[in-house]
Protein backbone atom coordinates (compact mmCIF):
# COMPACT_ATOMS: atom_id res chain seq x y z
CA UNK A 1 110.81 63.84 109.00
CA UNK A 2 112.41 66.56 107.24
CA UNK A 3 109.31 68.15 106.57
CA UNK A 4 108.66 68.62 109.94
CA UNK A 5 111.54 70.23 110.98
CA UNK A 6 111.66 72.63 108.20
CA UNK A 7 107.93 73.52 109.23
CA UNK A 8 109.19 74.03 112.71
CA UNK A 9 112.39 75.95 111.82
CA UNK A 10 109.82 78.05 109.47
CA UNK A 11 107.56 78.55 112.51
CA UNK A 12 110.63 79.50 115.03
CA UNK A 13 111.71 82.06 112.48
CA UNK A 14 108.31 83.88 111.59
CA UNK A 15 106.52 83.62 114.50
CA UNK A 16 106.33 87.59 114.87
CA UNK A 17 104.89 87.76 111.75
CA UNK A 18 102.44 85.56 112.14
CA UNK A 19 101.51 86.85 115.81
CA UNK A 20 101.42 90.27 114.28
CA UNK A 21 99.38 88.81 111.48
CA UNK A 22 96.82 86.74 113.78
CA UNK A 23 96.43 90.24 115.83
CA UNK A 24 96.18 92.62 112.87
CA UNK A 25 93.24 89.52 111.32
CA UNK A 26 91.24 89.94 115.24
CA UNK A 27 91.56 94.13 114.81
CA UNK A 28 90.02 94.34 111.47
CA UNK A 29 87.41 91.89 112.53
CA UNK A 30 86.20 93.40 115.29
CA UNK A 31 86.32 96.78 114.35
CA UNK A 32 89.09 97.95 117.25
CA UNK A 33 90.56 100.10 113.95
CA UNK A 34 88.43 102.88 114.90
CA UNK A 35 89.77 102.96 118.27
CA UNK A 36 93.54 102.55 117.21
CA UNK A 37 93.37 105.27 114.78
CA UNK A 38 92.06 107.50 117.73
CA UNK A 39 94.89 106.36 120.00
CA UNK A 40 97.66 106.73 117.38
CA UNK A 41 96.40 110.20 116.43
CA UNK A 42 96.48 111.24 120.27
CA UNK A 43 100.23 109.98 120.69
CA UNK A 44 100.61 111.47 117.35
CA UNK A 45 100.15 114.71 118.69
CA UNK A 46 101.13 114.28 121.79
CA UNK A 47 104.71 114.00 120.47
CA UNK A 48 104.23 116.44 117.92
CA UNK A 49 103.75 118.67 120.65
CA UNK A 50 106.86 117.59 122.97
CA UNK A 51 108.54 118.21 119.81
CA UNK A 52 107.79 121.85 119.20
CA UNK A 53 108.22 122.82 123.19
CA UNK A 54 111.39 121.27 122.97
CA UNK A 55 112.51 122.99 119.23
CA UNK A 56 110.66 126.24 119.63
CA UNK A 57 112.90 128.47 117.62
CA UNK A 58 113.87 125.64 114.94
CA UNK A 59 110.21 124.99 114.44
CA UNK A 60 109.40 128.84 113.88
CA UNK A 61 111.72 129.50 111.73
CA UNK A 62 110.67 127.04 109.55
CA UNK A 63 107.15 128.23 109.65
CA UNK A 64 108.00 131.70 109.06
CA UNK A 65 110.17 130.58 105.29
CA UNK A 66 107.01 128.21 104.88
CA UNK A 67 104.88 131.15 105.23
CA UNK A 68 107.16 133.47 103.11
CA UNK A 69 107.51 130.84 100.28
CA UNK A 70 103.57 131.46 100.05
């Protein structure tokens, strides 16, 4: 009897991880990584770029001592 509750309790308190494991096991089965590389490398850049439109003069002065370092 105690076994099952502590398999329960173990259950309640990972379940994320194995969710998260179950979906990560489906993805690299069916080959989706392609596909969620792609996506992360488009939101990637699509915050990259919110970030430099919002920092303009931050993010070129830190190119311009990057390029005078060189």
């Amino acid at each position: 009897m105690n076994d099952s509750n502590d398999f329960k309790k173990f259950l309640t308190d990972h379940r994320g991880a194995i969710i998260g494991g179950l979906i990560a096991i489906i993805i690299a089965c069916t080959g989706l990584t392609k596909i969620l590389v792609g996506f992360l490398i488009v939101i990637f850049g699509m915050w990259l770029g919110n970030y430099v439109q919002k920092n303009k003069e931050q993010v070129k002065e830190k190119l311009k001592n990057l390029i005078d370092k060189f």
